[in-house]
Protein backbone atom coordinates (compact mmCIF):
# COMPACT_ATOMS: atom_id res chain seq x y z
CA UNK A 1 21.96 14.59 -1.58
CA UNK A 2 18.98 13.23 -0.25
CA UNK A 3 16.26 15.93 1.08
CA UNK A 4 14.02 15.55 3.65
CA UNK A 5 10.47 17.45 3.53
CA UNK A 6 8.56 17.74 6.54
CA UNK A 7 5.18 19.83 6.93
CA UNK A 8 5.28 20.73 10.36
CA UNK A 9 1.93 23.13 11.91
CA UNK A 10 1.87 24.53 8.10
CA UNK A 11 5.39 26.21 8.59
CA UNK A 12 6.13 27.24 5.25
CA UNK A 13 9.10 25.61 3.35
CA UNK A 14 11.15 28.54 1.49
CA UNK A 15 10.16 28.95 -1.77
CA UNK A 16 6.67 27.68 -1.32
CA UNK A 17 4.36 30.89 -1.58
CA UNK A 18 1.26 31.45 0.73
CA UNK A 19 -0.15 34.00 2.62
CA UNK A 20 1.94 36.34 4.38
CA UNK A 21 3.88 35.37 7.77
CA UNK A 22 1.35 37.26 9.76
CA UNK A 23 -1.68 35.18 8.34
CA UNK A 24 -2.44 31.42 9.06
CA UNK A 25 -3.78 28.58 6.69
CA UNK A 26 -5.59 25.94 9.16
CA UNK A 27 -5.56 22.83 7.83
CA UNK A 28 -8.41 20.59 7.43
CA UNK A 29 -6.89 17.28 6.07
CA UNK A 30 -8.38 14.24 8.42
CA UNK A 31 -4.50 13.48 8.87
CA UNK A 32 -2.58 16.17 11.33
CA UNK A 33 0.08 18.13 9.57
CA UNK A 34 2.18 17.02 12.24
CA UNK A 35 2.75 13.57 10.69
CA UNK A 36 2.89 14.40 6.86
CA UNK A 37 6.19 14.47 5.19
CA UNK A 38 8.53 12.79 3.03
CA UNK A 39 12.25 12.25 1.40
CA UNK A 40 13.58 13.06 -1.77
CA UNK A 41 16.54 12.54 -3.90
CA UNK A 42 16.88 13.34 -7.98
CA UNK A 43 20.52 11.86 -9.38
CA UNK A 44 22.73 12.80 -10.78
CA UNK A 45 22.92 16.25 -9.86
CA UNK A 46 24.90 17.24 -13.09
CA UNK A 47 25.50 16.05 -16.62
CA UNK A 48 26.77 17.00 -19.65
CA UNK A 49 24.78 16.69 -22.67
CA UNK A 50 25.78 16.26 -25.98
CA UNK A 51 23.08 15.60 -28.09
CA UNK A 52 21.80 12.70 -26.51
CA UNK A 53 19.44 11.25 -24.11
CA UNK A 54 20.12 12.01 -20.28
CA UNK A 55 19.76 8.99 -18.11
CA UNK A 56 17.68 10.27 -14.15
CA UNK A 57 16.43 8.88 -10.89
CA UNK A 58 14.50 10.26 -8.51
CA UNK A 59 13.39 8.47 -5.55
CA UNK A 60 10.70 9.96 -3.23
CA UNK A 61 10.25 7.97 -0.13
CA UNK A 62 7.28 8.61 2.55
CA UNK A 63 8.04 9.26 5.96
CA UNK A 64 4.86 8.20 7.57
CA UNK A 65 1.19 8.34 6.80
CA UNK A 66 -0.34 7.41 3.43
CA UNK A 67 0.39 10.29 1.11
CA UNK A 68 -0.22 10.81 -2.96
CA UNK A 69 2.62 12.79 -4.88
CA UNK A 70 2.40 14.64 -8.17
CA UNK A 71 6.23 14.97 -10.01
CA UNK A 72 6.39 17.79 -12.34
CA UNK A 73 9.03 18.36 -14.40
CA UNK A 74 11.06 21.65 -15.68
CA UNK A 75 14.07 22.78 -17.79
CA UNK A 76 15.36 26.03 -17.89
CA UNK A 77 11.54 27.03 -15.83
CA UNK A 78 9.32 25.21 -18.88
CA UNK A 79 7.33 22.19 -17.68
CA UNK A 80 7.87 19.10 -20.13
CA UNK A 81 5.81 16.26 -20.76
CA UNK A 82 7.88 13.27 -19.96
CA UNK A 83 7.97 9.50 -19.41
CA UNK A 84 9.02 7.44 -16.49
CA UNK A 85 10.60 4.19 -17.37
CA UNK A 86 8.30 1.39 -17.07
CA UNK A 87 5.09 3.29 -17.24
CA UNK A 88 2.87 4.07 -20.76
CA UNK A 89 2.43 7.59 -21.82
CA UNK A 90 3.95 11.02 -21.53
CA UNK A 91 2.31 13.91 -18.84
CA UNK A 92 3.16 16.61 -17.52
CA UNK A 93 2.74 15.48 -14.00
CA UNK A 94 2.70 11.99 -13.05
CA UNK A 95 0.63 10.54 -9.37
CA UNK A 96 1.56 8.01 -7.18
CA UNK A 97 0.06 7.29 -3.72
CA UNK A 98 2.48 6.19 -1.44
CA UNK A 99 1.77 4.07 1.96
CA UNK A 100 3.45 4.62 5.35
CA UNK A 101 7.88 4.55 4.76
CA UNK A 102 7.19 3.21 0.99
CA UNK A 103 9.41 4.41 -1.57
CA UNK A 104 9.37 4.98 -4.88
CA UNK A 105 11.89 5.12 -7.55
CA UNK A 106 11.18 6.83 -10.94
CA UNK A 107 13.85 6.21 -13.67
CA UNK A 108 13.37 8.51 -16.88
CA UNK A 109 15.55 9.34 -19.96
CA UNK A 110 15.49 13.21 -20.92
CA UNK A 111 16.64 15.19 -24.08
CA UNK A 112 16.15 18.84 -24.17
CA UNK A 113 14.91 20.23 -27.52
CA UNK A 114 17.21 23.37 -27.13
CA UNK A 115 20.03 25.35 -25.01
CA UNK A 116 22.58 27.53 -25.57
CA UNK A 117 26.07 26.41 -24.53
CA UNK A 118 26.82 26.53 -20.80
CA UNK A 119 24.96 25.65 -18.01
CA UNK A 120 20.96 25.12 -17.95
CA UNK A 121 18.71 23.93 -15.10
CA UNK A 122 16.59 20.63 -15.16
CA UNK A 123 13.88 20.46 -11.71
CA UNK A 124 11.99 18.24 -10.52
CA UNK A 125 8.63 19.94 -8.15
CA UNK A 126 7.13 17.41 -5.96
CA UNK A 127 3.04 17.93 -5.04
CA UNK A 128 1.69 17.08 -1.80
CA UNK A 129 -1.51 15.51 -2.29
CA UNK A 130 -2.64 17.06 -5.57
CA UNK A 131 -5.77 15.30 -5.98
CA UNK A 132 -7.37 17.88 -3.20
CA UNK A 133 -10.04 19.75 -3.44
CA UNK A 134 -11.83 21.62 -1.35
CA UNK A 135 -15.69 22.85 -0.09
CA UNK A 136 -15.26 26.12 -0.64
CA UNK A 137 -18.64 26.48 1.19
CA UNK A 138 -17.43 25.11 4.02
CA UNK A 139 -15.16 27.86 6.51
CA UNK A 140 -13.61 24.56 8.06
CA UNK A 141 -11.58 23.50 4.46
CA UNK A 142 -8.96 24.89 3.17
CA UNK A 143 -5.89 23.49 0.99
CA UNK A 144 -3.70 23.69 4.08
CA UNK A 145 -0.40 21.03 3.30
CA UNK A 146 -1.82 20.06 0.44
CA UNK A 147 -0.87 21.30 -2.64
CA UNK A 148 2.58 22.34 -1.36
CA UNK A 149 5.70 21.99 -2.92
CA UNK A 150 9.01 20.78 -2.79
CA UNK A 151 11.81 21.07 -5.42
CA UNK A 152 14.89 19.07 -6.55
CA UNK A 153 17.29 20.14 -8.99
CA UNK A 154 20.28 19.22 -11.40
CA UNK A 155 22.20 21.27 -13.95
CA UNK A 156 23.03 20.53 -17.45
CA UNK A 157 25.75 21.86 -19.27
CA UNK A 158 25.43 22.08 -23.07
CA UNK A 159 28.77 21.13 -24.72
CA UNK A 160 27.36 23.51 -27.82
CA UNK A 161 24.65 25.52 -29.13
CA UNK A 162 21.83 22.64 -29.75
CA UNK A 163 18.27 23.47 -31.40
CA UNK A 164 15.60 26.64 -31.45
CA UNK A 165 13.28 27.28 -29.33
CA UNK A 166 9.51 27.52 -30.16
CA UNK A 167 7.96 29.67 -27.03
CA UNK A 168 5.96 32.69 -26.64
CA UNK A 169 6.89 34.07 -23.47
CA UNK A 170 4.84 37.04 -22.42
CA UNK A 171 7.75 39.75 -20.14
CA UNK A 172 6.33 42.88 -19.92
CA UNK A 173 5.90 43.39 -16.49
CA UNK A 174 5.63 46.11 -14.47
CA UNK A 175 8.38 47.32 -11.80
CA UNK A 176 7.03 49.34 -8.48
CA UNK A 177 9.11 49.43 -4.95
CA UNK A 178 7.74 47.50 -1.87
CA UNK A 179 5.78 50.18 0.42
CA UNK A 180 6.57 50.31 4.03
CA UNK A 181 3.12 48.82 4.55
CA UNK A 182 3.09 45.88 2.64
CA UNK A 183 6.35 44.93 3.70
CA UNK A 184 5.46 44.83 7.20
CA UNK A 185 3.14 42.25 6.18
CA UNK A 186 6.16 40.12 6.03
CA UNK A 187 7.90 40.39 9.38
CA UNK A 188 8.29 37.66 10.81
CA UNK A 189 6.69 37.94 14.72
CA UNK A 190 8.89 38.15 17.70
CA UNK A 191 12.00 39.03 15.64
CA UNK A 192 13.78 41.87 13.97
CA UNK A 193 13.57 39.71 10.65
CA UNK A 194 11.50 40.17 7.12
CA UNK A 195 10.85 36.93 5.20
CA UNK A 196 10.97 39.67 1.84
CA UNK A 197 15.13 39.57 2.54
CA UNK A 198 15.14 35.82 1.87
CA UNK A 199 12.16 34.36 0.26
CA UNK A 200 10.35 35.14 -3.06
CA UNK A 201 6.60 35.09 -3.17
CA UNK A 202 3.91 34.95 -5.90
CA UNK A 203 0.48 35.70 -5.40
CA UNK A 204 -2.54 34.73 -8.43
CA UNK A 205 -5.30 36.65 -7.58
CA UNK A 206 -8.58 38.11 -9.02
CA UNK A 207 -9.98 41.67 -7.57
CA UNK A 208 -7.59 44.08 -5.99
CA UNK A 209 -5.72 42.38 -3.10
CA UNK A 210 -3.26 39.88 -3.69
CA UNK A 211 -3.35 38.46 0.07
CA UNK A 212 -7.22 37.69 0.20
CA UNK A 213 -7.89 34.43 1.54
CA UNK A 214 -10.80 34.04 -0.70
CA UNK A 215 -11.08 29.75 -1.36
CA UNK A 216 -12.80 30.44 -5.24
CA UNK A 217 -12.09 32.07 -8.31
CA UNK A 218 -15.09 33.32 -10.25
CA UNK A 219 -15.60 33.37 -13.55
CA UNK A 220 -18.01 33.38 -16.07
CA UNK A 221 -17.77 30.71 -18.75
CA UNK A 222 -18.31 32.42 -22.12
CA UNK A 223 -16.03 35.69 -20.91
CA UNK A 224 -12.34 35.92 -20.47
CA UNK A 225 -11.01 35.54 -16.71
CA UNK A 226 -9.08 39.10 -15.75
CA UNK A 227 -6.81 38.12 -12.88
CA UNK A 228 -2.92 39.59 -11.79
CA UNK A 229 0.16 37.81 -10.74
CA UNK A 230 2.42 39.75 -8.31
CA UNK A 231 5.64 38.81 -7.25
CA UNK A 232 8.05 39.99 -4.75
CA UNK A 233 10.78 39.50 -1.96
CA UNK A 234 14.05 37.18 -2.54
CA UNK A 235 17.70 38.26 -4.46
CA UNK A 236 17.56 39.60 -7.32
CA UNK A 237 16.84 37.10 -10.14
CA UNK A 238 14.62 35.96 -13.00
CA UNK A 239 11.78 33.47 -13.26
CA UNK A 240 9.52 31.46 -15.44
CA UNK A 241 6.28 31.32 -14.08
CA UNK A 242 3.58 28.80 -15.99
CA UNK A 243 -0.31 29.13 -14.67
CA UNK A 244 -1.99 25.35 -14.40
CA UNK A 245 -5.36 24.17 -14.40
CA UNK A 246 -5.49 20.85 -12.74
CA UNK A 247 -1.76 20.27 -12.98
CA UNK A 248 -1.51 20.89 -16.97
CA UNK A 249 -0.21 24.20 -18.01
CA UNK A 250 -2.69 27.07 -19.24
CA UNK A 251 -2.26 29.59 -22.25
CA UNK A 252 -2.01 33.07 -21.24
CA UNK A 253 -4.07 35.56 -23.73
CA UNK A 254 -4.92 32.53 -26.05
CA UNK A 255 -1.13 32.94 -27.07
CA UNK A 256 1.98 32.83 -24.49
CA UNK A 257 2.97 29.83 -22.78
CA UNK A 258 4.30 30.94 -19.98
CA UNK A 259 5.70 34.33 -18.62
CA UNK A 260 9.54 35.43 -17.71
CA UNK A 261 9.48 38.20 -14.87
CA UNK A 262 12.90 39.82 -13.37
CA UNK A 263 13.33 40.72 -10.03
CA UNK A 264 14.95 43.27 -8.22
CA UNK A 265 15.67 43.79 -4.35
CA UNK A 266 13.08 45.64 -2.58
CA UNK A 267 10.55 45.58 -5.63
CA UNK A 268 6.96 44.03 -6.82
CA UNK A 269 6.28 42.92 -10.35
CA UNK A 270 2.89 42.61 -11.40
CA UNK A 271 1.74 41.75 -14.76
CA UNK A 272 -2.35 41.61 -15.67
CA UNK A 273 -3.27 38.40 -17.38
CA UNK A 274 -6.14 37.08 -19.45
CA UNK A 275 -7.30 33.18 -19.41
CA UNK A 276 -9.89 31.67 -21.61
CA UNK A 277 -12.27 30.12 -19.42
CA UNK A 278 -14.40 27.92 -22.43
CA UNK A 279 -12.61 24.88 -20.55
CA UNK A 280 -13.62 25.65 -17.13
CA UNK A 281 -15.60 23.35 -15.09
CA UNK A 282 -16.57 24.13 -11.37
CA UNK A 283 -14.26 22.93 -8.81
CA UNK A 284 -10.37 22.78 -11.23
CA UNK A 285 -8.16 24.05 -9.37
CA UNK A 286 -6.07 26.98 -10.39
CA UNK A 287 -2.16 27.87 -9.09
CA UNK A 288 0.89 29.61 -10.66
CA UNK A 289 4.59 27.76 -10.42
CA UNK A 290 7.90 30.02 -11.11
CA UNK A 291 10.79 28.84 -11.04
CA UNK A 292 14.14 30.15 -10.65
CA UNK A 293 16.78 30.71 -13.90
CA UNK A 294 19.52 30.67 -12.07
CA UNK A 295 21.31 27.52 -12.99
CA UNK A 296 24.36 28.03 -10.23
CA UNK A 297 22.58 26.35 -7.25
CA UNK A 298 20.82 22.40 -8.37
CA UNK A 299 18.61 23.21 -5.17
CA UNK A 300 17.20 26.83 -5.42
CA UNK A 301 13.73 27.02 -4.42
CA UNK A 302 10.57 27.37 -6.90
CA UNK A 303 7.65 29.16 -5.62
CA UNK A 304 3.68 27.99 -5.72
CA UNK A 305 1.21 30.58 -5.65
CA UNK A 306 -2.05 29.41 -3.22
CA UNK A 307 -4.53 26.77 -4.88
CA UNK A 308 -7.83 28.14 -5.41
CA UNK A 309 -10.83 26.17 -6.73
CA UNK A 310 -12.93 27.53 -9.83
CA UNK A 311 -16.24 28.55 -9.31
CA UNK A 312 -19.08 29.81 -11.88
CA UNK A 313 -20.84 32.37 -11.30
């Protein structure tokens, strides 16, 4: 199946978090949003693996205007360094600028290090543009398209029990139902509609709001960063959420990898988290990615909390 991504007046694809319906993101790329978009196709959409090396494509092809793209890559919601065929060295996303309807076709070999037997889910999650930044300075910038995401996804079925994994997941979040209030910040205008009944969202935030528009993160270079990741909205479901800093994936409390958070419909989780900031520089960018567990549906949606840039104070 090949998918077509098309960011039209900053309508937001499901899955991709941002602020909520009520609030707009104006863009300030040079190129209108109108014209930005692009296909997308990862094959096959299943295999069986028995031990060794899994054989992908995935072709992204650009729809109009000159574009970059960042491919990440994820199985069962852990982002692997990988290969592509052809090219030298392993990352954890690879960039490729694309001019007006050029396409380009990434062949790579993968062989998970562990899975239980049954079914387990391998995605690719396509950046728009990662190389933005912003001025956070300036009230005309903001991210806008860039930085969004799009997902493609296959399963893979373990034959048998293969490996152990070496992860240290940090779960303990905590459960609280959606008030009245903040779920009106979700209808969705001139309808009797909530975008919490369908879509997930995942906000990375520092203070005590998790939908402030604020451009920056501040921090303070020889102290820890204290910052909260809410999620909410969507089925019932788990995710893996990893926090990146400049597209590579961040330690959480010096000692977890990533974090595992369960949902349940018509509640929040929110979990406090610590980063070491010794590696900060002004203007990284910083932006959560969960993704979905479920490994029933190749094409369920990840969700990308909103880029921010990192300031010191």
């Amino acid at each position: 199946m090949r998918i077509r991504a098309c960011f039209l007046l900053l309508i937001l694809l499901c899955g991709c978090s941002a602020l909520p319906v009520n609030q707009n993101e104006v863009s300030s790329a040079d190129t209108p949003a109108l014209e930005m978009g692009y296909d997308y196709r990862l094959l096959p959409e299943m295999a069986v693996f028995s031990g060794k090396s899994l054989q992908f494509t995935y072709s992204v092809q650009n729809l109009s205007v000159p574009i970059e793209v960042g491919v990440m890559m994820f199985f069962d919601g852990i982002a692997q360094n990988y290969a592509v065929d052809g090219e030298t060295g392993q990352a954890v996303m690879h960039r490729y600028e694309l001019q007006g309807n050029q396409e380009k076709v990434l062949s790579f070999a993968f062989t998970p290090k562990y899975g239980t037997t049954g079914k387990h889910k391998l995605m690719l999650v396509t950046m728009l543009n990662p190389s933005a930044i912003i001025d956070i300075n300036n009230p005309q910038e903001s991210f806008g398209n860039n930085h969004k995401i799009t997902n493609a996804g296959a399963t893979i079925i373990f034959e048998q029990d293969y490996g152990i994994p070496d992860l240290s997941i940090l779960s303990d979040f905590s459960s609280s139902k959606i008030s009245d209030e903040e779920r009106s910040l979700f209808d969705i205008p001139e309808s009797s509609e909530n975008a919490l009944d369908e879509i997930t969202f995942f906000y990375l935030y520092q203070g005590e709001n998790p939908f402030a528009t604020d451009k920056a993160i501040w921090y303070n270079g020889n102290e820890k960063l204290h910052m909260s990741l809410r999620g909410l909205g969507g089925p019932s479901g788990e995710y893996r959420i990893t926090v990146f800093r400049n597209h590579v994936p961040l330690k959480i409390a010096d000692n977890f990898d990533l974090m595992e958070a369960k949902f349940s419909g018509g509640y929040a989780v929110e979990k406090q988290i610590v980063l070491d900031t010794s590696s900060f520089q002004r203007n990284d960018v910083l932006y959560a990615i969960a993704i979905p567990l479920s490994a029933d549906e190749a094409y369920d949606f990840s969700v990308k909390t909103v880029s921010r840039m990192l300031i010191p104070n």
